[in-house]
PDB file of N, CA and C in Angstrom:
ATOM      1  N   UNK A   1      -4.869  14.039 -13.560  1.00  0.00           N
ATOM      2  CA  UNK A   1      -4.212  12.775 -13.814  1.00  0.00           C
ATOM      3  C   UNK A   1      -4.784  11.645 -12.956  1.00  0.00           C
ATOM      4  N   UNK A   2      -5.439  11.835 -11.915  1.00  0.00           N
ATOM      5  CA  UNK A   2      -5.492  10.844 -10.763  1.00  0.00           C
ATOM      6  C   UNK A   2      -6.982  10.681 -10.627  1.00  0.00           C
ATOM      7  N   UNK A   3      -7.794  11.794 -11.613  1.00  0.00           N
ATOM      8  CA  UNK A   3      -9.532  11.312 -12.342  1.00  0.00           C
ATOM      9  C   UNK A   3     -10.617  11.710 -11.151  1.00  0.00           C
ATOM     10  N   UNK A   4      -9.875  12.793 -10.642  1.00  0.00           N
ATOM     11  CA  UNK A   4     -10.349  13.299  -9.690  1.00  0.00           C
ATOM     12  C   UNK A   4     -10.892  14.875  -9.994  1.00  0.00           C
ATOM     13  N   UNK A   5     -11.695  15.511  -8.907  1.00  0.00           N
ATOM     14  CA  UNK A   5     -11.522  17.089  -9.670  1.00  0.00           C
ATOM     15  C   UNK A   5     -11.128  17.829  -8.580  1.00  0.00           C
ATOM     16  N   UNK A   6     -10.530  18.538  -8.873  1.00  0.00           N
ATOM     17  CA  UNK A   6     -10.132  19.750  -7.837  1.00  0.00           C
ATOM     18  C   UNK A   6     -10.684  19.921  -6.535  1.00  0.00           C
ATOM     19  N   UNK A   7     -11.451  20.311  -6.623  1.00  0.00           N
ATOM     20  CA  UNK A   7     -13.045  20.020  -5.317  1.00  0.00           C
ATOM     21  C   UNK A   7     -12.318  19.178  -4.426  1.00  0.00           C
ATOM     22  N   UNK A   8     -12.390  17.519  -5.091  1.00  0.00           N
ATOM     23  CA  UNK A   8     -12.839  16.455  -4.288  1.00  0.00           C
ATOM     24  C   UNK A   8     -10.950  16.501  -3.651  1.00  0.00           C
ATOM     25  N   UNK A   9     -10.004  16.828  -4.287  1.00  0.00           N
ATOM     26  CA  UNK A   9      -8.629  17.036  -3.854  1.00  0.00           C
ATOM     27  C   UNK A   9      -8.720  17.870  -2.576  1.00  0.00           C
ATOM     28  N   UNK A  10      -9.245  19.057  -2.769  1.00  0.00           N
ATOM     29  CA  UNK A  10      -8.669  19.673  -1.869  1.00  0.00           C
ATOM     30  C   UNK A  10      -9.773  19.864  -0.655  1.00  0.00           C
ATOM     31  N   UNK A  11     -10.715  18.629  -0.751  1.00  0.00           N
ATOM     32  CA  UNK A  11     -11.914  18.253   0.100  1.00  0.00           C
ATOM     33  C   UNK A  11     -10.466  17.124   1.474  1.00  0.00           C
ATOM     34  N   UNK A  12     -10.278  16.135   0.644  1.00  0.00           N
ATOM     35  CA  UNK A  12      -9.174  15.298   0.949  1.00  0.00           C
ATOM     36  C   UNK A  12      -7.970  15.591   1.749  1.00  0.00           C
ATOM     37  N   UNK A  13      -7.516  16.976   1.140  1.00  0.00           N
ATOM     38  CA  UNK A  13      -6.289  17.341   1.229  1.00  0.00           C
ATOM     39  C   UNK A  13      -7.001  18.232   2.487  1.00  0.00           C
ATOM     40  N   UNK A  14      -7.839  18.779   2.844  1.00  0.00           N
ATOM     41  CA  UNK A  14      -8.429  19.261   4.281  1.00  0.00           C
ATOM     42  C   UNK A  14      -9.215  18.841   5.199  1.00  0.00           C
ATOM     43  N   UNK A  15      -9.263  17.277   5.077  1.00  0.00           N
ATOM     44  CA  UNK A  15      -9.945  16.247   5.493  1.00  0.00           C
ATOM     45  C   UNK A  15     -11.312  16.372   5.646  1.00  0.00           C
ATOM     46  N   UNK A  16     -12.238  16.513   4.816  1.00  0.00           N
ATOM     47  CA  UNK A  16     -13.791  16.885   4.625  1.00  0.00           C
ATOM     48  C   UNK A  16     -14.265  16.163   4.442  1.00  0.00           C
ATOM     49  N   UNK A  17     -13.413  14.852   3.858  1.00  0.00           N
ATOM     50  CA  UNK A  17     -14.205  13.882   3.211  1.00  0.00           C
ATOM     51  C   UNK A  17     -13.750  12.588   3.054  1.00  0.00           C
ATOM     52  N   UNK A  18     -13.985  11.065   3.183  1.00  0.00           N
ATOM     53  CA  UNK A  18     -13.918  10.091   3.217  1.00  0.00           C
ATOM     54  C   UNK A  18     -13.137   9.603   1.952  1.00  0.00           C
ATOM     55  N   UNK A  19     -11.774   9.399   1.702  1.00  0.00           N
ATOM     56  CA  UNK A  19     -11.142   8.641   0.746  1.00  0.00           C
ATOM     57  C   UNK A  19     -11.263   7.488   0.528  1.00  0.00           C
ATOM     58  N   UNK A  20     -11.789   6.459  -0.738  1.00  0.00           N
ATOM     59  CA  UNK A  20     -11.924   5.243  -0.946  1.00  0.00           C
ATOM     60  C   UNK A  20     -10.244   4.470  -1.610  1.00  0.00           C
ATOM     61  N   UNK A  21     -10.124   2.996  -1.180  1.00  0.00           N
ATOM     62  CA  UNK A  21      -9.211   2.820  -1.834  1.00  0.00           C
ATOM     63  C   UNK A  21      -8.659   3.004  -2.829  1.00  0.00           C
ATOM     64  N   UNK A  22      -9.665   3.058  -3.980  1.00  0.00           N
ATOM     65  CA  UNK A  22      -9.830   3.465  -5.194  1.00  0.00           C
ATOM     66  C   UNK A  22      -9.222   4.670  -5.586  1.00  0.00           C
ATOM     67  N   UNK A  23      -9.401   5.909  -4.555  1.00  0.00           N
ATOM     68  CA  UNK A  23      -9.179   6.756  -5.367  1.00  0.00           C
ATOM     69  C   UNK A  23      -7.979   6.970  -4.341  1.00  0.00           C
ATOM     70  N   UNK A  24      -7.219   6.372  -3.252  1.00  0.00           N
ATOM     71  CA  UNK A  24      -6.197   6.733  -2.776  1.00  0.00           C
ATOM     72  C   UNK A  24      -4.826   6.274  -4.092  1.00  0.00           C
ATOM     73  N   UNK A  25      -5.152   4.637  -4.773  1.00  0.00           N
ATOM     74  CA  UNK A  25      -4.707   4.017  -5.304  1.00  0.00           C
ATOM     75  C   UNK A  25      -3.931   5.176  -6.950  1.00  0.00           C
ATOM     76  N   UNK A  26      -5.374   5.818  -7.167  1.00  0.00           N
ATOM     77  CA  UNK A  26      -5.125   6.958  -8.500  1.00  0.00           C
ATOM     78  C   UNK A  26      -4.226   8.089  -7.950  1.00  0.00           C
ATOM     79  N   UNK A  27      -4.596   8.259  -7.019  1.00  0.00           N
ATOM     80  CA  UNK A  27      -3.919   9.772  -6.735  1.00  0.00           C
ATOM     81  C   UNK A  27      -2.357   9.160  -6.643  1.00  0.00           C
ATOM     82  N   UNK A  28      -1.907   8.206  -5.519  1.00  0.00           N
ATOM     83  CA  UNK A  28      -0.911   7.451  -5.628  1.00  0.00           C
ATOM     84  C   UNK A  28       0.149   7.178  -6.865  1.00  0.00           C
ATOM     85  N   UNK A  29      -0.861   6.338  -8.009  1.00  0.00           N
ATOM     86  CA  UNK A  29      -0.974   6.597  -9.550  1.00  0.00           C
ATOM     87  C   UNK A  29      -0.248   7.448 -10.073  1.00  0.00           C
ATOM     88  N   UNK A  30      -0.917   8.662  -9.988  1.00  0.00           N
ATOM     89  CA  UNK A  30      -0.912   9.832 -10.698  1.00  0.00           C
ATOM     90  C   UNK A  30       1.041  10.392  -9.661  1.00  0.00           C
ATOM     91  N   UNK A  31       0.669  10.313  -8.668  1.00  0.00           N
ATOM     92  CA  UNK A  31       1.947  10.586  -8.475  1.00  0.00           C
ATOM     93  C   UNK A  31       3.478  10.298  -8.443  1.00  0.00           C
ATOM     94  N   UNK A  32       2.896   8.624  -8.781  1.00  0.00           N
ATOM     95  CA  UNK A  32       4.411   7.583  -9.178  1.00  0.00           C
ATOM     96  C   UNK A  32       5.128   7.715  -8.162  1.00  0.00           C
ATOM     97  N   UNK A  33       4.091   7.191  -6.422  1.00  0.00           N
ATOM     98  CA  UNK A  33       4.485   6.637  -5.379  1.00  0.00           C
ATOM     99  C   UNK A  33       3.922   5.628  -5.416  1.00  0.00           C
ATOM    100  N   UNK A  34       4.232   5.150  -4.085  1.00  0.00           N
ATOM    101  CA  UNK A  34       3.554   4.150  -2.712  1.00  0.00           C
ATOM    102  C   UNK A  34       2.083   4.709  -2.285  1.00  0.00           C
ATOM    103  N   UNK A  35       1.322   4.118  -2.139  1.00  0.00           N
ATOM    104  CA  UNK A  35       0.318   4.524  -1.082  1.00  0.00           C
ATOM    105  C   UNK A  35       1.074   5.141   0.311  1.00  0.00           C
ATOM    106  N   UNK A  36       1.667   4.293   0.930  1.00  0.00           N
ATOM    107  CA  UNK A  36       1.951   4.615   2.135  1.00  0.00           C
ATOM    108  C   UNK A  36       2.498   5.857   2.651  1.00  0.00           C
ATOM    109  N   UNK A  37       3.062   6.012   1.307  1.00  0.00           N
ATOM    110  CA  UNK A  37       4.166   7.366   1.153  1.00  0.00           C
ATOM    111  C   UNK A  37       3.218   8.843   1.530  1.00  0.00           C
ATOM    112  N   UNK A  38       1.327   8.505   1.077  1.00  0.00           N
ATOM    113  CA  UNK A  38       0.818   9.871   1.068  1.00  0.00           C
ATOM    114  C   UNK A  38       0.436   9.766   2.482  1.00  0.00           C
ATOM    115  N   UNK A  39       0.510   9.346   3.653  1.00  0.00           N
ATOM    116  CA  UNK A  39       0.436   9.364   5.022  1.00  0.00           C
ATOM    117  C   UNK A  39       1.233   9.647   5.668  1.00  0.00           C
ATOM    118  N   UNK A  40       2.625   9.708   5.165  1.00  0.00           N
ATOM    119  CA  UNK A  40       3.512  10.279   5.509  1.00  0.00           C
ATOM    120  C   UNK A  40       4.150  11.240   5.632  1.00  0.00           C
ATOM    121  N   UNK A  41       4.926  11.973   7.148  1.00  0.00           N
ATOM    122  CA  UNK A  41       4.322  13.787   6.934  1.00  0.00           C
ATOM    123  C   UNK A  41       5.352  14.514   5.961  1.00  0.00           C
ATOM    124  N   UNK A  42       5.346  15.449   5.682  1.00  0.00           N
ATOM    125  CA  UNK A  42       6.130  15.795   4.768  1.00  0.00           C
ATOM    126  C   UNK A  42       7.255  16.058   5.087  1.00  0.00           C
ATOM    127  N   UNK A  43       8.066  16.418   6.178  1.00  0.00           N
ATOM    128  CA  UNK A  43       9.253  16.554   6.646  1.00  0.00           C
ATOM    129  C   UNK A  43       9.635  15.972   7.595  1.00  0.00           C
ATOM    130  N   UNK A  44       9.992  14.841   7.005  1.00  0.00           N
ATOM    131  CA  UNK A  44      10.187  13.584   8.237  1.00  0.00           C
ATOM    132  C   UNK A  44      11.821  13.049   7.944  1.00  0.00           C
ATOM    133  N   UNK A  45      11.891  13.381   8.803  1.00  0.00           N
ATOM    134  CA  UNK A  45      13.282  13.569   9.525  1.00  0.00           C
ATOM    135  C   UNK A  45      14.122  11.968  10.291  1.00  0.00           C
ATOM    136  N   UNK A  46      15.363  11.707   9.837  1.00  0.00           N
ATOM    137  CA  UNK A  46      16.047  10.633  10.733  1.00  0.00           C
ATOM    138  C   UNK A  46      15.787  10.538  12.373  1.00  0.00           C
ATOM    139  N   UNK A  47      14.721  10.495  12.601  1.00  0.00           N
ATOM    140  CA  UNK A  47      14.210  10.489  14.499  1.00  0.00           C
ATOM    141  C   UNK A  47      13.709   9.224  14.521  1.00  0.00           C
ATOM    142  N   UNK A  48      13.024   9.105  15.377  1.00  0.00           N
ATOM    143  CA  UNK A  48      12.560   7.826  16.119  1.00  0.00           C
ATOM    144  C   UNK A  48      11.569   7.793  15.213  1.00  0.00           C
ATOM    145  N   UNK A  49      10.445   8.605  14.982  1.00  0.00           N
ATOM    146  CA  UNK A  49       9.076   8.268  14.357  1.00  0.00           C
ATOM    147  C   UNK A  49       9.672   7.457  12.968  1.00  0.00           C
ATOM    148  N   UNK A  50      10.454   8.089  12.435  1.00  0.00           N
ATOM    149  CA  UNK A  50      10.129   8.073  11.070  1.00  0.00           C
ATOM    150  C   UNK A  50      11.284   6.143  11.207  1.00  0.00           C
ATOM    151  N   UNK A  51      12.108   5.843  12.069  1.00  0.00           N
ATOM    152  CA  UNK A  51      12.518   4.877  12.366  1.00  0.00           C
ATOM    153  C   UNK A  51      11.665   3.368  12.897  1.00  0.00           C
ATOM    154  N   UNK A  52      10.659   3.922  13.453  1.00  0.00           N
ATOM    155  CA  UNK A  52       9.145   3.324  13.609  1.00  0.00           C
ATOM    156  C   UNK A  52       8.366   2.939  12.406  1.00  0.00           C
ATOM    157  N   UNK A  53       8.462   3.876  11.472  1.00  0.00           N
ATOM    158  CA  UNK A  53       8.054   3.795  10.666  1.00  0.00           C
ATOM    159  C   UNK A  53       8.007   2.780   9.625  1.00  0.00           C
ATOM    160  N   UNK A  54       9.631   2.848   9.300  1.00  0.00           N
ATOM    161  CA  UNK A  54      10.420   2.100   8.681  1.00  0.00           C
ATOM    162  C   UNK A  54      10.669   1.040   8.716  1.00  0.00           C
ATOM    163  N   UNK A  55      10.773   0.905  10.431  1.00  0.00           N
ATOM    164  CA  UNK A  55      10.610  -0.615  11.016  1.00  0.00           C
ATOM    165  C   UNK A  55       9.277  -1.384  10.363  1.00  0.00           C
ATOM    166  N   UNK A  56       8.509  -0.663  10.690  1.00  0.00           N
ATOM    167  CA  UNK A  56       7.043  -1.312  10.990  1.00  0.00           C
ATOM    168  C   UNK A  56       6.594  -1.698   9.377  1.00  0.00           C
ATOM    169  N   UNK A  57       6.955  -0.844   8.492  1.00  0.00           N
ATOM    170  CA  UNK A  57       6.864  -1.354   7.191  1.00  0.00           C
ATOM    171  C   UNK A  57       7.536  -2.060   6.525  1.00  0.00           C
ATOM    172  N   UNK A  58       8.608  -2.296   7.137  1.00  0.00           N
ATOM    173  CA  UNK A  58       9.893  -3.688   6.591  1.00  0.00           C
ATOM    174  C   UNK A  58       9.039  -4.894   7.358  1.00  0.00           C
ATOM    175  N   UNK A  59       8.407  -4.710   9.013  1.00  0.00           N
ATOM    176  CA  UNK A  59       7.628  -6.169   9.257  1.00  0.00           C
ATOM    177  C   UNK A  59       6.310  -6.292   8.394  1.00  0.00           C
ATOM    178  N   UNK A  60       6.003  -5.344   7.782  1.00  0.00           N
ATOM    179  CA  UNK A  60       4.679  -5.609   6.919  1.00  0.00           C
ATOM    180  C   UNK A  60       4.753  -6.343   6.013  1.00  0.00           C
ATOM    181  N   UNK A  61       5.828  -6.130   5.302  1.00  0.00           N
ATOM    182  CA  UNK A  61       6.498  -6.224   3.788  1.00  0.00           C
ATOM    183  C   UNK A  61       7.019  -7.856   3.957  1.00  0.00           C
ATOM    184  N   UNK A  62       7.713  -8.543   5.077  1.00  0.00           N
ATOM    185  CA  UNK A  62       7.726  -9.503   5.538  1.00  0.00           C
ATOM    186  C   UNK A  62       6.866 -10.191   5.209  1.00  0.00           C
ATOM    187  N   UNK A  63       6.480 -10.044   6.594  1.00  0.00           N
ATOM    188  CA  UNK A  63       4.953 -11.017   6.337  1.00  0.00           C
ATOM    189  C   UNK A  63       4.066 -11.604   5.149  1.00  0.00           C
ATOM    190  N   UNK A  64       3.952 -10.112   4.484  1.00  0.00           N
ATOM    191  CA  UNK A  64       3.079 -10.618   3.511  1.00  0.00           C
ATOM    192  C   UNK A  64       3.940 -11.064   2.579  1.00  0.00           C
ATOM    193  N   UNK A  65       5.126 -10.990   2.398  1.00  0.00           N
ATOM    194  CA  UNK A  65       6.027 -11.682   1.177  1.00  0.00           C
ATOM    195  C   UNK A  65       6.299 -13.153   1.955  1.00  0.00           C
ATOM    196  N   UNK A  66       5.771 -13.447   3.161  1.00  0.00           N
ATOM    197  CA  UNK A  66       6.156 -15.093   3.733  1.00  0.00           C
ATOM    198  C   UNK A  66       4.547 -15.775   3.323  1.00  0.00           C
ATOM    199  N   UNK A  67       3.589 -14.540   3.568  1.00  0.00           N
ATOM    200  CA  UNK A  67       2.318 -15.714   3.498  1.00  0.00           C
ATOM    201  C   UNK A  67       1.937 -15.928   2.176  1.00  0.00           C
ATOM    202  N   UNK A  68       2.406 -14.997   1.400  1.00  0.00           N
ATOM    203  CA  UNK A  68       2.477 -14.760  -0.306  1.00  0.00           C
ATOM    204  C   UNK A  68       3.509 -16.261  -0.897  1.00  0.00           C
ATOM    205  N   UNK A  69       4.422 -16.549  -0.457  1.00  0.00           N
ATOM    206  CA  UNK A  69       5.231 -17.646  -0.336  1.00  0.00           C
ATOM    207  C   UNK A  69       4.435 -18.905   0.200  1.00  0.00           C
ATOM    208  N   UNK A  70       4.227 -18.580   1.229  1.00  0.00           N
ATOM    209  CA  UNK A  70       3.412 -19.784   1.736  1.00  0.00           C
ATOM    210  C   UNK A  70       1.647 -20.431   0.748  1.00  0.00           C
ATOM    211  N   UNK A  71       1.239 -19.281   0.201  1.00  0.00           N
ATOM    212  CA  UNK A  71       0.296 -19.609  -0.366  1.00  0.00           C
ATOM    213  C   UNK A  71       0.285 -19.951  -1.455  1.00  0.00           C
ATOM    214  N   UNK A  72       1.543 -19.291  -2.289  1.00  0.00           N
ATOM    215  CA  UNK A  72       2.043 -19.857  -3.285  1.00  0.00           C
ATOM    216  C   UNK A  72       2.444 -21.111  -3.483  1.00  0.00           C
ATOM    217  N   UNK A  73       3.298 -21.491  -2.576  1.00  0.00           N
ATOM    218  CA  UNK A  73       3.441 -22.725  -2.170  1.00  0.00           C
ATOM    219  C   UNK A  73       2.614 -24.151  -2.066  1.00  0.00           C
ATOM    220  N   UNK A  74       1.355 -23.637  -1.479  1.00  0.00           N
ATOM    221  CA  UNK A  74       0.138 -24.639  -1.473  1.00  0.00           C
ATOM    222  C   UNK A  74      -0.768 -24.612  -2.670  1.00  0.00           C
ATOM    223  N   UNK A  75      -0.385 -23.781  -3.093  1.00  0.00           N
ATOM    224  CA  UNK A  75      -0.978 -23.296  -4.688  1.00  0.00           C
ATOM    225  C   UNK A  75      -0.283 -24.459  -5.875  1.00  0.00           C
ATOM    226  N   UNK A  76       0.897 -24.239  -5.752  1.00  0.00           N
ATOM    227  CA  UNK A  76       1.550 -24.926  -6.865  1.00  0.00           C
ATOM    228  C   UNK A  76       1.500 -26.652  -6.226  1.00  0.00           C
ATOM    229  N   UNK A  77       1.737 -26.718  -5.011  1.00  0.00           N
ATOM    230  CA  UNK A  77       1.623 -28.238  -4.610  1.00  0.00           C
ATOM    231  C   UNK A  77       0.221 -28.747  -5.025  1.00  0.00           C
ATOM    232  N   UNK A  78      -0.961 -27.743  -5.115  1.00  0.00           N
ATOM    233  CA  UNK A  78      -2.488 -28.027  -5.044  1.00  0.00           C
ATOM    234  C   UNK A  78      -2.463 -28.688  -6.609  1.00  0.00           C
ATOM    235  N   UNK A  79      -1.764 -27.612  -7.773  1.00  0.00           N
ATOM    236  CA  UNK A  79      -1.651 -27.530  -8.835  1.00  0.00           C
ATOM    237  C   UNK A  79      -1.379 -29.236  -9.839  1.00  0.00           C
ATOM    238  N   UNK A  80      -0.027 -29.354  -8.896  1.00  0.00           N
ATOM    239  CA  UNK A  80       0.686 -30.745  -9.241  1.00  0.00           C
ATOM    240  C   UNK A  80       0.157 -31.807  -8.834  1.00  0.00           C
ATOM    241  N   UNK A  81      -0.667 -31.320  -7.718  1.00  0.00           N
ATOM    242  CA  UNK A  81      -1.861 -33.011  -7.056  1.00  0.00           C
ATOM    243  C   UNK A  81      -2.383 -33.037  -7.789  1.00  0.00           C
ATOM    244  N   UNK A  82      -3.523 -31.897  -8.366  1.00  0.00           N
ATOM    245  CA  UNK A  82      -4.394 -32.438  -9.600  1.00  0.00           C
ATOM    246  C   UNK A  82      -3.519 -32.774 -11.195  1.00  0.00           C
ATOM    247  N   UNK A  83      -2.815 -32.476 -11.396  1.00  0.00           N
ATOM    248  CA  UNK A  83      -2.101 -32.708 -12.674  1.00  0.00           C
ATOM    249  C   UNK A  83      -1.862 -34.174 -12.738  1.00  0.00           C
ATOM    250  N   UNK A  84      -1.593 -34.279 -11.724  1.00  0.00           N
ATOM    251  CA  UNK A  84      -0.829 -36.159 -11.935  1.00  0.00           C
ATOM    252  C   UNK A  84      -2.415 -36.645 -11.490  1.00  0.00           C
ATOM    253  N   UNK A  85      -3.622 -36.143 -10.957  1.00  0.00           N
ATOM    254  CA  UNK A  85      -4.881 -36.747 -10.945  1.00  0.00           C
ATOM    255  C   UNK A  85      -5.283 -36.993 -12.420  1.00  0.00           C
TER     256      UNK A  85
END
């Protein structure tokens, strides 16, 4: 499903080999997650790490939804300067 072959999976899955965005993005895909989700260990538990975790990806998610806003922002103002030009 994820356009990969067996091999190159379980090359990945035993760290042999260099994953490209590309194909983190399919496997991801194919599994109807997050990226982030396949870095994450498999039995992760209400503790501190996984609270770190959580944190740290709610300030990610932030950010880029403020500079995503912000650019949007200068985008559509850019938009309406030239329109009335």
């Amino acid at each position: 499903m994820a356009g990969i072959s067996v091999n190159m999976l379980r090359d990945i899955e035993g760290n042999r080999t260099w994953v490209s965005d590309n194909t983190l993005l399919s496997i991801a895909t194919a599994l109807k997650t997050d990226i982030y989700r396949l870095f994450m260990p498999e039995n992760i538990n209400e503790d501190e790490n996984y609270n770190t975790v959580l944190l740290d990806l709610t300030k990610m998610i932030e950010k880029l939804r403020a500079d995503f806003d912000i650019n949007l922002e200068n985008i559509l103002t850019l938009w309406n300067l030239n329109k009335k030009n």
